[in-house]
Protein backbone atom coordinates (compact mmCIF):
# COMPACT_ATOMS: atom_id res chain seq x y z
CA UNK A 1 -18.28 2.09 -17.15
CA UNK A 2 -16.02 0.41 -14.63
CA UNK A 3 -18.31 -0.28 -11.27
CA UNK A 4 -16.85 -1.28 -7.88
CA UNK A 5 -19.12 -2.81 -5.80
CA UNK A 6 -19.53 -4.91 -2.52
CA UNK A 7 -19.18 -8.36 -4.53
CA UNK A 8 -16.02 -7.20 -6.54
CA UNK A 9 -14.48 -5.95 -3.07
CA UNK A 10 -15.46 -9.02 -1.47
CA UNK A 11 -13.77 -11.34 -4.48
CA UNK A 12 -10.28 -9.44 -4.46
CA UNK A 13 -10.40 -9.36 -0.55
CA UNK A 14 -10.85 -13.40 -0.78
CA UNK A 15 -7.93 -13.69 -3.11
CA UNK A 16 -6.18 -11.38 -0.68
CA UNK A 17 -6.77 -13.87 2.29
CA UNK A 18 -5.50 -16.88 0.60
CA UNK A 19 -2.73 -15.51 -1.01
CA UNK A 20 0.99 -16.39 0.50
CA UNK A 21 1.57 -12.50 0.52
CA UNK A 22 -1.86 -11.62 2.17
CA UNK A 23 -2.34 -9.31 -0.21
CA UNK A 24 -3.83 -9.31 -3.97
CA UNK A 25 -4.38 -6.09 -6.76
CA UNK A 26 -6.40 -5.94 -9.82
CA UNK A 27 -5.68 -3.46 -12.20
CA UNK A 28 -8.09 -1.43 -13.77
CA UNK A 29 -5.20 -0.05 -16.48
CA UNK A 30 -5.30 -2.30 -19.39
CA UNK A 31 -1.39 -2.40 -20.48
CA UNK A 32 1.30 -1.80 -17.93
CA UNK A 33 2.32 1.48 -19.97
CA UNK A 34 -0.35 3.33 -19.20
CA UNK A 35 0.25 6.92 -18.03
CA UNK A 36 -2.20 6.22 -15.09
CA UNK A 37 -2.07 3.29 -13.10
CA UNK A 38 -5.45 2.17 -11.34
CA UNK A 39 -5.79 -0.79 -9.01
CA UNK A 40 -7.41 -2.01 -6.07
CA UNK A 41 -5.36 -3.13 -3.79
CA UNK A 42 -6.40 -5.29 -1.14
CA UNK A 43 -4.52 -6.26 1.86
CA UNK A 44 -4.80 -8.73 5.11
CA UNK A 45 -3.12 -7.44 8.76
CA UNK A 46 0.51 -9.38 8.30
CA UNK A 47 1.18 -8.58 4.35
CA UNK A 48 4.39 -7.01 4.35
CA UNK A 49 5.01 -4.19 1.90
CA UNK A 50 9.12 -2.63 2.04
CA UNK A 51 9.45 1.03 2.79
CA UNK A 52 10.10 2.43 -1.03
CA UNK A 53 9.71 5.65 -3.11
CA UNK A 54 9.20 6.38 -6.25
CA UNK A 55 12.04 8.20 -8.03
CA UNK A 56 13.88 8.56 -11.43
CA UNK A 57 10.80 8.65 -13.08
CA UNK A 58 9.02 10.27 -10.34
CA UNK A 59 5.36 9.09 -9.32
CA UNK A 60 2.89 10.55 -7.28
CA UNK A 61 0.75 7.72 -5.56
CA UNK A 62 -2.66 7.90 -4.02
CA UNK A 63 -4.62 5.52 -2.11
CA UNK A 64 -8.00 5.64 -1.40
CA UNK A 65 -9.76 3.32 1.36
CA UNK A 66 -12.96 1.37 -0.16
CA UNK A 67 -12.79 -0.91 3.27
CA UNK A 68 -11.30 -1.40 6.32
CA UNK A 69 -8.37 0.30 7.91
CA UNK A 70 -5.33 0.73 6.03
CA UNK A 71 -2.20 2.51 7.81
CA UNK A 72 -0.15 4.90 5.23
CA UNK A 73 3.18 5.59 6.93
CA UNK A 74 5.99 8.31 5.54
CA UNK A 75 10.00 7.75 6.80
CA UNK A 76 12.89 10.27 6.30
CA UNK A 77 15.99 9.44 4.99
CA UNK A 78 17.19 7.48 8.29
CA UNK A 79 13.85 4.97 8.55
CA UNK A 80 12.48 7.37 11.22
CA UNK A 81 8.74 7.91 10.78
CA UNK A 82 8.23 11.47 9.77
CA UNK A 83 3.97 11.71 9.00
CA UNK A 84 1.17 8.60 8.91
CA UNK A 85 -2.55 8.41 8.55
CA UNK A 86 -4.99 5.46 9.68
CA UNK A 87 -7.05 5.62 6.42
CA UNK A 88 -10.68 4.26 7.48
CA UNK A 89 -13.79 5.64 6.25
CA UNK A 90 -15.66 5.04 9.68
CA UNK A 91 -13.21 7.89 11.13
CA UNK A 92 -13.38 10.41 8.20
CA UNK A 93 -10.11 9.54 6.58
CA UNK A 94 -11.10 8.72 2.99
CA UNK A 95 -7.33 9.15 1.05
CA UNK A 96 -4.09 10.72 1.11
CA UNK A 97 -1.45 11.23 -1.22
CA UNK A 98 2.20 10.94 -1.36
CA UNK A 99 4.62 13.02 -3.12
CA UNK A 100 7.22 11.16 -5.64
CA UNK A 101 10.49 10.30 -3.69
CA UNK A 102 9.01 9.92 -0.47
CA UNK A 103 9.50 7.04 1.51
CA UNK A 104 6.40 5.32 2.56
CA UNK A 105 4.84 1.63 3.15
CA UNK A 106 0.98 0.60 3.51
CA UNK A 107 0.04 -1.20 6.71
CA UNK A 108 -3.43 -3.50 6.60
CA UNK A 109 -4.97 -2.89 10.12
CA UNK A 110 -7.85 -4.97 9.48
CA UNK A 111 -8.96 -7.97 7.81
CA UNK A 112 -11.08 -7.70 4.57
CA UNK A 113 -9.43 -3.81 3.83
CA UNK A 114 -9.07 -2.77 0.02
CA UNK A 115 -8.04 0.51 -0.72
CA UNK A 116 -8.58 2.00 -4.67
CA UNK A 117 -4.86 3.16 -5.34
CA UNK A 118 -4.06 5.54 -8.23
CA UNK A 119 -0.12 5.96 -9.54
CA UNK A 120 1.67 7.65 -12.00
CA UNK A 121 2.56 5.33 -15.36
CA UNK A 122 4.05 3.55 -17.01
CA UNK A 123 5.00 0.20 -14.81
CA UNK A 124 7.80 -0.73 -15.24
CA UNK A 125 8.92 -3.57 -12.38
CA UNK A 126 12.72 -2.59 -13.12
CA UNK A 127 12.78 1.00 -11.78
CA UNK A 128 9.32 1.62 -10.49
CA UNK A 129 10.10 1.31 -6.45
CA UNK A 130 12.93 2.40 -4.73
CA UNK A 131 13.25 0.11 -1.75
CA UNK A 132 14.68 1.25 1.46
CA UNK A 133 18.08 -0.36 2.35
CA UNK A 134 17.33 0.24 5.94
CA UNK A 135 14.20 -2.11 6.14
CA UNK A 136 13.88 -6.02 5.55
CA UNK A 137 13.44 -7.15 2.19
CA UNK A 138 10.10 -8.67 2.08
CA UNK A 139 10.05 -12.41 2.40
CA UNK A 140 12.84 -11.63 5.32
CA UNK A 141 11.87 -13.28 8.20
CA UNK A 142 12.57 -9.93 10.30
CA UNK A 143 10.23 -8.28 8.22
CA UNK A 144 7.37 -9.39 10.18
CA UNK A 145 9.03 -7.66 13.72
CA UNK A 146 9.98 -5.03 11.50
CA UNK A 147 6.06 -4.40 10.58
CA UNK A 148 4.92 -4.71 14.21
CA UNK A 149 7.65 -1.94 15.31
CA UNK A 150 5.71 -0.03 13.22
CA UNK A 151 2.71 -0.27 14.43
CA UNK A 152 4.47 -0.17 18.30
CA UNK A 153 5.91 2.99 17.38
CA UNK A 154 2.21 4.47 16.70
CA UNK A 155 0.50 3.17 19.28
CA UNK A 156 -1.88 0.80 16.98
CA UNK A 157 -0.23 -2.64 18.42
């Protein structure tokens, strides 16, 4: 039996926090070629992760918030913000899911959040995200004004 618990949360969020990224997973999968990917994923406010989809293999991906607030944001085409949800389970939003080739990013809105994040397999760091030419590469310095427009846009800022 895999168990999740306060102290494991705690330990990953930790790593999270003193990470460069801001950001840290463990995988519950136990080889990359798995046919379902299981992590937690947690995430401090600031961690930038690129608009991307998953396409050619499709993947559906669905996150789950254990802790926190975690903002799940969907784009069209063009970059323009087409859906989002402020996962938090004090407000009643537990999860969502998003389709394969949909553009989306994941947006820590508080410090300490971990969300349980399921994906289609197998990894495969070559073709498994297709990242959005019309958003900052992460490690861009304009990726951090980039992230906040984001959050200006929906009124969290």
């Amino acid at each position: 039996m895999i168990k999740i618990d306060n102290t494991f949360i705690e330990t990953i969020s930790q790593k999270a926090k003193s990470s460069p990224r801001l950001r840290m997973n463990y995988n519950y999968h136990p080889q990359l070629n798995d046919l379902l990917q299981r992590m937690l994923n947690a995430m401090e406010p600031g961690t930038y992760i690129q608009p991307h989809k998953h396409e050619d293999p499709d993947k559906t991906e669905v996150f789950f918030c254990l802790r926190g607030s975690i903002l799940v944001v969907e784009f069209d085409d063009k970059g323009e913000i087409i859906d989002h949800i402020a996962l938090n389970t004090n407000t009643g939003n537990y999860a969502c899911e998003i389709p394969p080739r949909t553009w989306h990013t994941v947006i820590s809105l508080e410090a300490g959040s971990v969300a349980y994040e399921i994906k289609n397999g197998p990894y495969n760091p070559i073709d498994d995200k297709n990242f959005a030419g019309w958003a900052p590469k992460e490690g861009n310095p304009a990726s951090i004004d980039y992230l906040n427009s984001i959050l200006v846009k929906l009124g969290l800022a």
